[in-house]
Protein backbone atom coordinates (compact mmCIF):
# COMPACT_ATOMS: atom_id res chain seq x y z
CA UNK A 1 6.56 16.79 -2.46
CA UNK A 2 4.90 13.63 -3.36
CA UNK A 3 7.91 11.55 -1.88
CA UNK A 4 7.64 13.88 1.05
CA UNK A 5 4.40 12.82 2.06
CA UNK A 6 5.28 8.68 1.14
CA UNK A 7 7.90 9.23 3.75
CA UNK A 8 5.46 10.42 6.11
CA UNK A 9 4.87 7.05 7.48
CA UNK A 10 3.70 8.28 10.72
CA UNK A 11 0.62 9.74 9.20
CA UNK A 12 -0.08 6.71 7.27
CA UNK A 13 -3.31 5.63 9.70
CA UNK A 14 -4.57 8.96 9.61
CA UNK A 15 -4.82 9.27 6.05
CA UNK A 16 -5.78 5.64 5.57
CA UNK A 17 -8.19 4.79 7.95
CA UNK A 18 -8.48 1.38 6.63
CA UNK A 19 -5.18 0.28 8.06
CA UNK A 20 -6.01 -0.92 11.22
CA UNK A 21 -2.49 -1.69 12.60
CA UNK A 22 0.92 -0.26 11.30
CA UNK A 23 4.28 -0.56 12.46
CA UNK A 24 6.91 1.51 10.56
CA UNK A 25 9.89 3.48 11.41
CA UNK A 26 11.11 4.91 8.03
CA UNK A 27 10.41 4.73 4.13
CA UNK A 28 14.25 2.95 4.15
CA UNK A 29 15.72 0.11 2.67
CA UNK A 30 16.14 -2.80 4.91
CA UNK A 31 12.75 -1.33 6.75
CA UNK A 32 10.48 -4.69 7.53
CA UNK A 33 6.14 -2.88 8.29
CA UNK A 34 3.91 -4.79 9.45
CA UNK A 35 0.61 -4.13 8.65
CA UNK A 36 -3.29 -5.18 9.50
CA UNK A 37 -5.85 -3.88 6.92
CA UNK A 38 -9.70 -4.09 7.00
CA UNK A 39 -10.78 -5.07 3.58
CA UNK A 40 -14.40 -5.28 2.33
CA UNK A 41 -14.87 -8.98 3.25
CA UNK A 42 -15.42 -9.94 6.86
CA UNK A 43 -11.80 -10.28 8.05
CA UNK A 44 -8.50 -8.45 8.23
CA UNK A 45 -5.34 -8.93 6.08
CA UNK A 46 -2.25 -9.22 8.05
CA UNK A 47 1.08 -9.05 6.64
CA UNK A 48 4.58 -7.65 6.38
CA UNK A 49 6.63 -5.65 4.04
CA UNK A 50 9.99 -5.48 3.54
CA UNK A 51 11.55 -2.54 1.83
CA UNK A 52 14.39 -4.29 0.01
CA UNK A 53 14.74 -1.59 -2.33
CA UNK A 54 14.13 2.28 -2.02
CA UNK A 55 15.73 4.81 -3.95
CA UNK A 56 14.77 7.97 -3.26
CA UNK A 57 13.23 9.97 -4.80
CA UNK A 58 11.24 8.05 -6.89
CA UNK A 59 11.33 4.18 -6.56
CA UNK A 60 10.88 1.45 -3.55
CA UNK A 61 10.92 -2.22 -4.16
CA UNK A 62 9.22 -4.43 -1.31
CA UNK A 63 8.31 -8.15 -0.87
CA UNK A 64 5.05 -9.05 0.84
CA UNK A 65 4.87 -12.01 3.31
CA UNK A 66 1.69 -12.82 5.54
CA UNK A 67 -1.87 -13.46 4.24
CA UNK A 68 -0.76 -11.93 0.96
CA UNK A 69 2.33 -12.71 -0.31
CA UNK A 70 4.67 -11.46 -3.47
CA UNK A 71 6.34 -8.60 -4.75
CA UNK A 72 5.48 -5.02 -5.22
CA UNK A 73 6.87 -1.63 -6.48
CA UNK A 74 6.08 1.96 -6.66
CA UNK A 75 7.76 4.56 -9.02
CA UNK A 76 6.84 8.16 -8.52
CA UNK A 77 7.49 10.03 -11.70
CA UNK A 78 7.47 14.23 -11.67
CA UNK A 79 7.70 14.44 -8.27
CA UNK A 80 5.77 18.24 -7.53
CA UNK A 81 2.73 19.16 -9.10
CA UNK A 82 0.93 16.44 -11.45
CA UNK A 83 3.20 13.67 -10.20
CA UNK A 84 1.99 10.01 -11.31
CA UNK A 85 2.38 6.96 -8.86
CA UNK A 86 2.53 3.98 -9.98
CA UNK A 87 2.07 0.42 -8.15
CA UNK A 88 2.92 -2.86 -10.13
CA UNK A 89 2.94 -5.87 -7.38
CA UNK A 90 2.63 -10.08 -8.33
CA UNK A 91 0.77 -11.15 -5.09
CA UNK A 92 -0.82 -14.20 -4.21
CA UNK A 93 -3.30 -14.98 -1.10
CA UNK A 94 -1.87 -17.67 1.46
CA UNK A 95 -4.55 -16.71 3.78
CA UNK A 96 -6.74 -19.97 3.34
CA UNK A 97 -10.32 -18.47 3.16
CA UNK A 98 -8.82 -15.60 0.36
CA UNK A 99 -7.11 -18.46 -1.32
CA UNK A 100 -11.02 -20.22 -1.31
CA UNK A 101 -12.04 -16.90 -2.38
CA UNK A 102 -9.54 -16.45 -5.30
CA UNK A 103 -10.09 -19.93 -6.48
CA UNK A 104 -14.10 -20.12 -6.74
CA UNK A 105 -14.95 -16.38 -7.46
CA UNK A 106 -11.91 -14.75 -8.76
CA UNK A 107 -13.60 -11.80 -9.82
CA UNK A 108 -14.57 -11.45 -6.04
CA UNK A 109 -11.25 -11.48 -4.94
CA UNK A 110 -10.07 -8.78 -7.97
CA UNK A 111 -13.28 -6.63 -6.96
CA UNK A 112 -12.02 -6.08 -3.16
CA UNK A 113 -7.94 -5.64 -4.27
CA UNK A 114 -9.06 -2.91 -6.86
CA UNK A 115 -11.22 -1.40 -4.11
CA UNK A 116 -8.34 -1.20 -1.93
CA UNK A 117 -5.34 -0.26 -4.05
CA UNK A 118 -7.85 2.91 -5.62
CA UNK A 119 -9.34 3.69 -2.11
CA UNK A 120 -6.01 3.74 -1.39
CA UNK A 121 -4.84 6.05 -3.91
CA UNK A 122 -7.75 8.16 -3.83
CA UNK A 123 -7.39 9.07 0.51
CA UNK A 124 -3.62 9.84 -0.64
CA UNK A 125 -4.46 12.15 -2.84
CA UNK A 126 -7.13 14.06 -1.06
CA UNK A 127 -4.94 13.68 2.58
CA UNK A 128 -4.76 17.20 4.85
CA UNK A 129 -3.12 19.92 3.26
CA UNK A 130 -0.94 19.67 6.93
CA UNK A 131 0.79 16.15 5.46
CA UNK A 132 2.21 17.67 2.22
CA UNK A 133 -1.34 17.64 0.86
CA UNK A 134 -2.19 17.94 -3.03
CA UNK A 135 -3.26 15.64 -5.68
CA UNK A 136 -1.16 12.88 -6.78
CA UNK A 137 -2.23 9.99 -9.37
C-alpha cells in the first residue's frame, strides 16, 4: 500500500503543497523529476532527480543535481499497515546563497532541511484516504 501511494506521483503536489513545480512520469528507474520546492527561507530550491535505482517494492536510489546536490535513498520496510520509510541522502547546497547559509549558520541550514524532510513525511502520512491514505513512518 505504502509503495502504492509513492508511485502515485501524480498526486505528489496535492499532498505536498510545498512543491511548487513537479515534473514526473513514473516512480521508474532511469526516471529524471524535476522539481521546485518552497522552503522556509525566502527562495525556492530547484533541482532534479534521477531515479538510478528503484526496486520495487521497497527501495529507490536517486542522485540530486540543481541547487542541492548528492545522493539519496528510501527503503520502505513492511509495506501494509505500520510500514517504516526511511530516507538516508549525502547532499550538499550549490545554490550560492544556501551554500552562504550552510557555511555561517549551519544550524540554520539543518533547521529548514529537517523542517522539510518531516513536513514532508508528516503530509504523506496524513494524505486523503482517496490516494492510498493511512499512516506511514
Amino acid at each position: 500500500m505504502v509503495w502504492r501511494a509513492l508511485e502515485s506521483v501524480g498526486e505528489y503536489q496535492r499532498w505536498w503543497p510545498w512543491l511548487r513545480h513537479f515534473d514526473a512520469r513514473a516512480l521508474a528507474g532511469g526516471e529524471r523529476w524535476v522539481a521546485r520546492i518552497r522552503v522556509p527561507l525566502p527562495w525556492a530550491l530547484r533541482f532534479e532527480l534521477d531515479l538510478r535505482h528503484v526496486s520495487a517494492p521497497e527501495h529507490v536510489e536517486a542522485s540530486l543535481s540543481g541547487d542541492i546536490e548528492g545522493t539519496a535513498s528510501i527503503t520502505v520496510a513492511g509495506d501494509g499497515a505500520g510500514s517504516t520509510i526511511r530516507l538516508q541522502s549525502a547532499l550538499a547546497p550549490r545554490h550560492r546563497l544556501l551554500r552562504a547559509v550552510n557555511r555561517w549558520a549551519p544550524s540554520v541550514s539543518r533547521f529548514v532541511h529537517d523542517r522539510v524532510v518531516d513536513d514532508a513525511f508528516r503530509q504523506f502520512a496524513e494524505r486523503p484516504a482517496g490516494g492510498d491514505g493511512g499512516a506511514a513512518r
